[in-house]
C-alpha atoms as a PDB file:
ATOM      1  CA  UNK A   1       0.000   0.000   0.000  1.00  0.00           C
ATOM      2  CA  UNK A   2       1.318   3.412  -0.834  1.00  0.00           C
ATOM      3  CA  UNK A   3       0.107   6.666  -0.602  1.00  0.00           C
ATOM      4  CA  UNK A   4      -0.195   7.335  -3.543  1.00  0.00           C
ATOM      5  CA  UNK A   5      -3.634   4.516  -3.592  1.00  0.00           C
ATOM      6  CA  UNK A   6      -5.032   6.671  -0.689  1.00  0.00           C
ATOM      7  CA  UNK A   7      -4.508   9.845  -2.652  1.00  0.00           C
ATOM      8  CA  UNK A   8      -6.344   8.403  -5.917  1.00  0.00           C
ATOM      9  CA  UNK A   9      -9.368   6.882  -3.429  1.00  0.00           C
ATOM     10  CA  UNK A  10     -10.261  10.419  -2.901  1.00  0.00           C
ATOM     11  CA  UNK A  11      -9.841  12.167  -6.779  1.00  0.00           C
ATOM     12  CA  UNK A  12     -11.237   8.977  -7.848  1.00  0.00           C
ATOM     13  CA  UNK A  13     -14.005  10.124  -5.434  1.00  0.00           C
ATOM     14  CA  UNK A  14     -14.690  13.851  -6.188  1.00  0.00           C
ATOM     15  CA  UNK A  15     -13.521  12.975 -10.384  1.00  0.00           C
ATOM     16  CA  UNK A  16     -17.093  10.883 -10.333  1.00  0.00           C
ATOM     17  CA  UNK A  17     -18.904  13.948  -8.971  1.00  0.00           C
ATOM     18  CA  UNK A  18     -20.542  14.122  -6.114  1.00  0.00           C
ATOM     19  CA  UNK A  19     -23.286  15.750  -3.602  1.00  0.00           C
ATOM     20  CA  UNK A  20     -22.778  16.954  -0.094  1.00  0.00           C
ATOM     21  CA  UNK A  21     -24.515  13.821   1.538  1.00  0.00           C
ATOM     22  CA  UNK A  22     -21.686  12.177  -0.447  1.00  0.00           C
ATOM     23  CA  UNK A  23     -18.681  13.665   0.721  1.00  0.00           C
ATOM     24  CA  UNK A  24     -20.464  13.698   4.212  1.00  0.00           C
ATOM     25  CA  UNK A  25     -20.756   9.432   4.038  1.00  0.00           C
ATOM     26  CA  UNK A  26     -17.289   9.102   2.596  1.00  0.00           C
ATOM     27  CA  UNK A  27     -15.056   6.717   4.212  1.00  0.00           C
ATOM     28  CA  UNK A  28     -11.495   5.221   2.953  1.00  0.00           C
ATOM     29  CA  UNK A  29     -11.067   1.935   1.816  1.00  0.00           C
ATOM     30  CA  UNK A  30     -10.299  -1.260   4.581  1.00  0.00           C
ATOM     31  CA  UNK A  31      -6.884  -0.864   3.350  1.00  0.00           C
ATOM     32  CA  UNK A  32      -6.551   2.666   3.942  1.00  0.00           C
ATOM     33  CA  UNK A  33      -7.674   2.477   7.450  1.00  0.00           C
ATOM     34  CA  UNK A  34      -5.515  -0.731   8.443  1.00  0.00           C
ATOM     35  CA  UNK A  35      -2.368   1.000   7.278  1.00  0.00           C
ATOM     36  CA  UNK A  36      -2.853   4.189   9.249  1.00  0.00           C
ATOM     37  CA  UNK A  37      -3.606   2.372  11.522  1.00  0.00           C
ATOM     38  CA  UNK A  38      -0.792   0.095  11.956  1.00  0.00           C
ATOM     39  CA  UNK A  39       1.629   3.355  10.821  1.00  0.00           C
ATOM     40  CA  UNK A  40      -0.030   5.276  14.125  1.00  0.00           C
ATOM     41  CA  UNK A  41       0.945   1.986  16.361  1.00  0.00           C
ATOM     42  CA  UNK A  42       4.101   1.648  15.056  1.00  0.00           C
ATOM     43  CA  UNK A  43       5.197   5.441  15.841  1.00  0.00           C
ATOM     44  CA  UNK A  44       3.834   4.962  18.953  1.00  0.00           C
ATOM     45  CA  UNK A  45       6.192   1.551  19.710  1.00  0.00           C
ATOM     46  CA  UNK A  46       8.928   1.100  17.593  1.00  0.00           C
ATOM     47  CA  UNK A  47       9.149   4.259  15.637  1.00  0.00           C
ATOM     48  CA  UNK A  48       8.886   4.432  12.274  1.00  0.00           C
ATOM     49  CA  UNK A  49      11.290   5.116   9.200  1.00  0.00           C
ATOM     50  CA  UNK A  50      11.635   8.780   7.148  1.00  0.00           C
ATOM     51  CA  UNK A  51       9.416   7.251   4.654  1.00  0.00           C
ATOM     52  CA  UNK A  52       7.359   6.402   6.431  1.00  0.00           C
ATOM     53  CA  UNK A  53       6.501   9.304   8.597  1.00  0.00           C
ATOM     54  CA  UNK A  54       6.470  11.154   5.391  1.00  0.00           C
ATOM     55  CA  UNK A  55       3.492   8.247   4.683  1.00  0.00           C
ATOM     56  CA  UNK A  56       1.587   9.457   7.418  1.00  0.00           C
ATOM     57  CA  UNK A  57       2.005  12.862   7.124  1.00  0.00           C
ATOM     58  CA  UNK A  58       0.326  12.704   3.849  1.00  0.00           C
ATOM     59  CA  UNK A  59      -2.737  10.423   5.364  1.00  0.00           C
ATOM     60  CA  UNK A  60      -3.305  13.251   8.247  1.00  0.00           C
ATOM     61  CA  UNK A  61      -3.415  15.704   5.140  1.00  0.00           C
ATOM     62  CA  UNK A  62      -5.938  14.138   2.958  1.00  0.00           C
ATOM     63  CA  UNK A  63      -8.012  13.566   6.380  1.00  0.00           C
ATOM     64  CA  UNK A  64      -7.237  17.538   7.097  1.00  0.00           C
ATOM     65  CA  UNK A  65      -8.555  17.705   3.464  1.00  0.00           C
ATOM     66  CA  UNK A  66     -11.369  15.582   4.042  1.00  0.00           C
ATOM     67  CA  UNK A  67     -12.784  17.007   7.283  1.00  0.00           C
ATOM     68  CA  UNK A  68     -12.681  20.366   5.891  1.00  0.00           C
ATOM     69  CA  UNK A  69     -14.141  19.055   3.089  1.00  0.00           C
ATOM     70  CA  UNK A  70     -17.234  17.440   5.035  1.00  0.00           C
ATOM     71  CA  UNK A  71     -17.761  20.946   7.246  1.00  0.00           C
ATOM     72  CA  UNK A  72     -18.554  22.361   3.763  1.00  0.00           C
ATOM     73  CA  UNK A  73     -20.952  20.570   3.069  1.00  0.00           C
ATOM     74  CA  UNK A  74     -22.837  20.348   5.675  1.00  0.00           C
ATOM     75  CA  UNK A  75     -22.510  24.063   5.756  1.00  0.00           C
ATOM     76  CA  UNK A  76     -24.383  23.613   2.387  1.00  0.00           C
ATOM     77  CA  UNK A  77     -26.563  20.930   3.611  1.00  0.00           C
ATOM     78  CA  UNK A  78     -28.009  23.498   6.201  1.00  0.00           C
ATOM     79  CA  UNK A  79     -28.192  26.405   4.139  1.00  0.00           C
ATOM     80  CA  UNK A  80     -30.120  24.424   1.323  1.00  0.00           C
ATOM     81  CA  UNK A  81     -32.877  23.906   4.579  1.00  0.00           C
ATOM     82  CA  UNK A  82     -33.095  27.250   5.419  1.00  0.00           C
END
């Protein structure tokens, strides 16, 4: 798994066009999640390499990109109700 998989998960994602309900319900793929995951636990035990730090930076980014991207649209969400 490299970043660059978790990267095209989410243009894949916006590429097909979307609504707000959409971006709100997105979640990464299995694989996604298991290798943050195990990338968090391993910084937190052994440590992990340059690349890999560099790894995770980039997976707290797109989730940065991704909350931001869910505010929004809610935001919309509640402005389309009003």
């Amino acid at each position: 798994m490299t970043i660059s998989r978790a990267y095209e998960e989410v243009i894949d994602f916006f590429a097909a066009g979307t609504i707000p309900d959409n971006i709100i319900a997105f979640r990464p793929s299995e694989e996604t999640k298991q290798r943050v995951a195990d990338l968090i636990r391993r910084e937190k035990t052994t440590g992990l390499t340059h690349d890999e730090s560099s790894e995770l930076d980039h997976y707290m980014q797109l989730e940065h990109l991704m909350r931001l991207a869910k505010a929004r649209a809610r935001k919309f969400i509640t402005n389309e109700k009003a």
